[in-house]
Protein backbone atom coordinates (compact mmCIF):
# COMPACT_ATOMS: atom_id res chain seq x y z
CA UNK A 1 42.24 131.01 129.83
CA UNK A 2 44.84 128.29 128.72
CA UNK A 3 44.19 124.87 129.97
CA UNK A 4 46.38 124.20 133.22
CA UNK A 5 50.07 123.34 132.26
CA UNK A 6 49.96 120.07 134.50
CA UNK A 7 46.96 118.99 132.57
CA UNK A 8 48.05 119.73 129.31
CA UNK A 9 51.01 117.91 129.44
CA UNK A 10 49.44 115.06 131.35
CA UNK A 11 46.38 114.05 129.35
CA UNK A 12 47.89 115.60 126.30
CA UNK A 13 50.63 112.68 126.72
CA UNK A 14 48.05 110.02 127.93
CA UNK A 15 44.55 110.75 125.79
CA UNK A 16 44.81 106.85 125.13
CA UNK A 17 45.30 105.67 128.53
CA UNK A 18 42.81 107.88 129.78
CA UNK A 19 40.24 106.80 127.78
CA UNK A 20 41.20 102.89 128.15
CA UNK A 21 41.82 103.02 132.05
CA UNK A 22 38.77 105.53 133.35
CA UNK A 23 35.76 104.47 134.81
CA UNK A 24 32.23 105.32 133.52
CA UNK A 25 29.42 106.94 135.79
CA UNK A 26 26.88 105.14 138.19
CA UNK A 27 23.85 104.76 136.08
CA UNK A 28 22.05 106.26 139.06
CA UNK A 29 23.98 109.38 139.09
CA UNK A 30 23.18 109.51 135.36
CA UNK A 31 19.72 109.42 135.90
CA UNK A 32 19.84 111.77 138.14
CA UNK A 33 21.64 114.80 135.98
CA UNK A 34 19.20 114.01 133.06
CA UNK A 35 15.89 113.88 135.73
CA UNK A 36 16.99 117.29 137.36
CA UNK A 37 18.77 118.73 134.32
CA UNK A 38 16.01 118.00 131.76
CA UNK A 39 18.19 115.89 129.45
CA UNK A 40 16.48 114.08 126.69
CA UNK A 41 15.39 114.54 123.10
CA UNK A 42 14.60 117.85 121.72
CA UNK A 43 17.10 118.92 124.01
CA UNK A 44 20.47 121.07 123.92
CA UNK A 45 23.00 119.76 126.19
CA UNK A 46 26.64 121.05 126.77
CA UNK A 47 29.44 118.65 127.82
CA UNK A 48 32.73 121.52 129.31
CA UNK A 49 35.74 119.81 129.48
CA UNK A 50 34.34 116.27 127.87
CA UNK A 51 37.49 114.75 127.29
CA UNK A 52 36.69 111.37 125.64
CA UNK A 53 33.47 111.55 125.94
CA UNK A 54 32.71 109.18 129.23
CA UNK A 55 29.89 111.14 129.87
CA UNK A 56 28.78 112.38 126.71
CA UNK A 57 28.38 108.67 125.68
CA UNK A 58 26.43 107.99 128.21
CA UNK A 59 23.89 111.18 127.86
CA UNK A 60 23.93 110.30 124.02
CA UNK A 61 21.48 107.56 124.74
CA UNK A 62 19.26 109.75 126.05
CA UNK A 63 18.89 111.52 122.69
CA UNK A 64 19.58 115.31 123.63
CA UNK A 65 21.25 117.12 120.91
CA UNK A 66 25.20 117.05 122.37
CA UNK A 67 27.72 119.61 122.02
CA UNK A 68 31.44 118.81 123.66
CA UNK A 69 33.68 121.57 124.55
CA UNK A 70 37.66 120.20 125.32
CA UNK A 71 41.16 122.21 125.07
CA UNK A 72 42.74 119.46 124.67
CA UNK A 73 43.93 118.73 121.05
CA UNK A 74 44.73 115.01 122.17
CA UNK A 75 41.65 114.51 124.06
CA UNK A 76 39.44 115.72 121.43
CA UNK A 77 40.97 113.25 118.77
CA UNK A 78 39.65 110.47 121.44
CA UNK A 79 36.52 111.51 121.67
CA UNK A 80 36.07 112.04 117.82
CA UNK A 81 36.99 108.19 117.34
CA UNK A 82 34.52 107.36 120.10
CA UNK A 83 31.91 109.63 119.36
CA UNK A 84 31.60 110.56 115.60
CA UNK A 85 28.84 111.74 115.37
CA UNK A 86 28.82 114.41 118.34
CA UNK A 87 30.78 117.95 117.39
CA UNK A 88 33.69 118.70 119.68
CA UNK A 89 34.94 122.09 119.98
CA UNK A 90 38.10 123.55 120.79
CA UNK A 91 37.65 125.93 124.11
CA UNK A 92 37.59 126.48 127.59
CA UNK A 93 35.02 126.99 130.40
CA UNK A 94 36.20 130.55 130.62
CA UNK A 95 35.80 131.34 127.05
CA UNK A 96 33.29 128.56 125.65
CA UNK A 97 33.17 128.79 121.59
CA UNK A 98 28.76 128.42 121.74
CA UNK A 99 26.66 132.40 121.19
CA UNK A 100 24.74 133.21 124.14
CA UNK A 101 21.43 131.58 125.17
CA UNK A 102 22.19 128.72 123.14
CA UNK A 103 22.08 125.47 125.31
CA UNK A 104 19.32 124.08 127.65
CA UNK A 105 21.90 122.52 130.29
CA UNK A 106 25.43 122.11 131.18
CA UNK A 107 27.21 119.19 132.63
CA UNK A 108 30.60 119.02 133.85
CA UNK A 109 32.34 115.26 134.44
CA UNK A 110 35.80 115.36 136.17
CA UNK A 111 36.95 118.63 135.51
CA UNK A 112 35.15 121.57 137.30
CA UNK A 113 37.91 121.76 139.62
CA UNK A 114 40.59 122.47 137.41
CA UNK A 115 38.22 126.02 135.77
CA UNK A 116 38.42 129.40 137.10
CA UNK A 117 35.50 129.14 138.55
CA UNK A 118 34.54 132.79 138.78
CA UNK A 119 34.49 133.06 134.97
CA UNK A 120 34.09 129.93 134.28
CA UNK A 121 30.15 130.33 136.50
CA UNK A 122 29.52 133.55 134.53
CA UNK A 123 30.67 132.07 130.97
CA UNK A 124 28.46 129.34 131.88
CA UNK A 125 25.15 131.15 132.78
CA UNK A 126 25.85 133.09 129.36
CA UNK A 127 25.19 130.10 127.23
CA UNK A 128 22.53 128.80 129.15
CA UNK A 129 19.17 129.65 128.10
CA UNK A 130 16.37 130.85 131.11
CA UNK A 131 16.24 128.49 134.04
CA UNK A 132 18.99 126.24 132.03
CA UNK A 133 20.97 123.47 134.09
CA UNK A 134 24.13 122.78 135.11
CA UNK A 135 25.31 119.41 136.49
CA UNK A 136 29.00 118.40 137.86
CA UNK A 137 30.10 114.64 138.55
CA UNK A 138 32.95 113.14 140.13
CA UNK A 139 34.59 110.14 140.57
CA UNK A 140 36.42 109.57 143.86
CA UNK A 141 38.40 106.72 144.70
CA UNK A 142 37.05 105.78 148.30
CA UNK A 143 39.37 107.04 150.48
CA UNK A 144 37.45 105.53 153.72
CA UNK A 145 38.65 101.72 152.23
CA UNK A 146 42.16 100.90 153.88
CA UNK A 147 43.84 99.59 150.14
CA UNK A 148 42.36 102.79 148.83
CA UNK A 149 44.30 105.28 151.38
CA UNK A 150 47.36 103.48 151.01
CA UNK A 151 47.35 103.42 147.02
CA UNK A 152 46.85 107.25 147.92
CA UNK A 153 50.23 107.18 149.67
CA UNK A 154 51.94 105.31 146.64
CA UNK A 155 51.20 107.52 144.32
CA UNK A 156 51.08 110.85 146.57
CA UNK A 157 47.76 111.51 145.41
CA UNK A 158 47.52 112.76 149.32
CA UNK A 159 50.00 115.94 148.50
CA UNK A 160 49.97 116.34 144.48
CA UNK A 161 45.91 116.10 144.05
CA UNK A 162 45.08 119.10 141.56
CA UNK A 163 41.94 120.14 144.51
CA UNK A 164 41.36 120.20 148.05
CA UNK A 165 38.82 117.52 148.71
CA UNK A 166 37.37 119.42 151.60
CA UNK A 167 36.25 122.35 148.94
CA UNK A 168 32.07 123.08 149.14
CA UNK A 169 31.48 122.88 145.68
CA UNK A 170 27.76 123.81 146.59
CA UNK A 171 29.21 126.95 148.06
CA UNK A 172 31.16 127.78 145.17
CA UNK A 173 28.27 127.59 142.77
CA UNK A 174 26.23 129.18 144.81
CA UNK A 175 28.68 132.42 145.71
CA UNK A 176 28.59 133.31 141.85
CA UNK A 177 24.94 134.14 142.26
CA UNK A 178 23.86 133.01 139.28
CA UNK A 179 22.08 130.07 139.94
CA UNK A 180 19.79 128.51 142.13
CA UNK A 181 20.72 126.86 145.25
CA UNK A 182 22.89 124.14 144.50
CA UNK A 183 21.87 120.39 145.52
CA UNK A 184 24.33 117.33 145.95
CA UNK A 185 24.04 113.58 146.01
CA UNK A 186 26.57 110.65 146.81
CA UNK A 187 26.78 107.40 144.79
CA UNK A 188 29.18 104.29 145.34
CA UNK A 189 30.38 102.38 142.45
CA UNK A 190 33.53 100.14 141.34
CA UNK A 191 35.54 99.80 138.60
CA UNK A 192 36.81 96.09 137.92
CA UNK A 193 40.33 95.61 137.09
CA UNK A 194 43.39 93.70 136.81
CA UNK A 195 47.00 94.85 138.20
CA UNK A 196 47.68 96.36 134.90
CA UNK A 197 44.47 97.93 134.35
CA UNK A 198 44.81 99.54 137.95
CA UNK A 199 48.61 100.81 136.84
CA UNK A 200 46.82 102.41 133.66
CA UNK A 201 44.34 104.45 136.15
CA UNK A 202 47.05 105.83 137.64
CA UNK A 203 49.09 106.44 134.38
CA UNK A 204 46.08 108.32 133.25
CA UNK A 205 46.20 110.87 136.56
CA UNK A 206 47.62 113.97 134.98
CA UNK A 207 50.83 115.07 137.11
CA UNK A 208 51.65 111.02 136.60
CA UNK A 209 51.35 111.02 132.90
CA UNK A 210 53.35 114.11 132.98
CA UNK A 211 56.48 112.69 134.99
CA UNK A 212 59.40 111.73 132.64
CA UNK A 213 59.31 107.94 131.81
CA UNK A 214 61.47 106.86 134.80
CA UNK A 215 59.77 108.10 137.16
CA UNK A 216 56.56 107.45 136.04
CA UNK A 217 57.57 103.80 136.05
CA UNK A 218 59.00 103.72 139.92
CA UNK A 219 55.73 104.76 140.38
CA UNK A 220 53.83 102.35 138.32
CA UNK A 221 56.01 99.84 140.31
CA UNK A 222 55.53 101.05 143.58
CA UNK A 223 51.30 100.71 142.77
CA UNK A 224 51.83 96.65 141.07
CA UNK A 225 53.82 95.76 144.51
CA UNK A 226 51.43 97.51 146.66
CA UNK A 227 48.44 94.60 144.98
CA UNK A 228 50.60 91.70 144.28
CA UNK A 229 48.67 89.84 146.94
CA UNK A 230 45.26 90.82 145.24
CA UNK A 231 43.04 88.68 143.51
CA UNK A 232 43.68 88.63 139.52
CA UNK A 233 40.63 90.98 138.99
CA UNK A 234 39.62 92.85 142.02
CA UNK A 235 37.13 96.11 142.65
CA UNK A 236 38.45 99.68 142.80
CA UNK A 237 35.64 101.59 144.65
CA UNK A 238 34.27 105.37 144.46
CA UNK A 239 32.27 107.40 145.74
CA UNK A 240 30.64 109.76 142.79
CA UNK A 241 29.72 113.07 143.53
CA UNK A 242 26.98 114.96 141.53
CA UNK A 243 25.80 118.81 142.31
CA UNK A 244 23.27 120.31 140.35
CA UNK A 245 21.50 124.09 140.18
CA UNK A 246 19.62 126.40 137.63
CA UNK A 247 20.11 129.52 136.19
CA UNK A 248 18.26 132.03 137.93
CA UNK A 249 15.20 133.57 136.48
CA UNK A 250 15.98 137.58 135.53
């Protein structure tokens, strides 16, 4: 399956940005993936859809053996600068590049909504080996903080958002059968930044990157007016999502 046109033009066009202007993960929610998941050394872990490499930097230090997976051309020259030493791989969740039995978990970081997730699920439980992991993570802007639902409205994040934020994403792991019941946790975090580091996070969402230059910059605009009043540096909060099951014994 070809990587969705929105997001191939968008972070195709902003690889840089993306990686500049995107937040890491709660260390908590870190710990959690690599407690439930198994990740550490002597280990074979998966990162579908990597990107840069904000998670796979961060699992790194846990000394698993790392494989990346990313369709992106643009977004795998990023992560190659950051992360040298890791392999990154051309492919997609639907047809991942890796023989069968041939990982020990799986972790998805910001992307899981934009896979197939049918095929992606059974590509998936292919290269997992028995009773293998797989862990997805989110970053949310919080929503339930007034600044945050407004910034929403600027950038019409409310209409143009790639996913329904109501989906179950335990219920869509767990209709493909493959895997154990899927468990979730919630994390709050913040990213600090400055008025232009706050116009780079949204220059790094993908149907934003892939507006023409103009119209990218009304909106760009529209975001610096809506926190002239702020503080120089001020906190963007989230609320990280993680969801984590196991392949299911045969």
């Amino acid at each position: 399956m070809e990587l969705n046109p929105v997001a191939a033009a968008g972070f195709g066009r902003a690889a840089d940005v993306y990686e500049r202007s995107r937040p890491s993960y709660p260390p908590d929610a870190v710990a959690l993936l690599a407690r439930e998941l198994g990740i550490g050394a002597g280990r074979t872990v998966l990162d579908l859809a990597a990107g840069t490499g904000k998670l796979t930097r961060l699992l790194a230090e846990l000394g698993p053996q790392l494989i990346a997976v990313e369709p992106s051309e643009a977004m795998r020259a990023e992560f190659a600068t950051v992360l040298p030493d890791v392999a990154v791989h051309e492919g997609t969740a639907e047809a991942i590049p890796l023989t069968d039995a041939s990982v020990d978990a799986a972790v998805v970081a910001q992307a899981f909504h934009w896979f197939d997730a049918p095929r992606a699920l059974a590509e998936i439980a292919r290269v997992l080996r028995p009773e293998g992991g797989l862990g997805l993570i989110w970053n949310e802007r919080d929503e339930s903080v007034p600044w945050v639902a407004e910034l929403s409205r600027v950038i019409h994040w409310d209409v143009r958002r790639p996913y329904d934020v109501r989906t179950d994403w335990r219920a869509v792991l767990d209709e493909s059968g493959r895997f154990t019941p899927a468990r979730s946790e919630r994390f709050a975090f913040e990213q600090d930044l400055d008025r232009d580091g706050l116009c780079a996070r949204v220059a790094s969402t993908s149907y934003i990157s892939a507006m023409e230059p103009a119209q990218r910059e009304a909106v760009l605009a529209k975001v610096r007016e809506h926190v002239v009043d702020f503080p120089e540096r001020f906190p963007l909060p989230y609320v990280t999502d993680v969801f984590w099951c196991h392949l299911r014994g045969v």
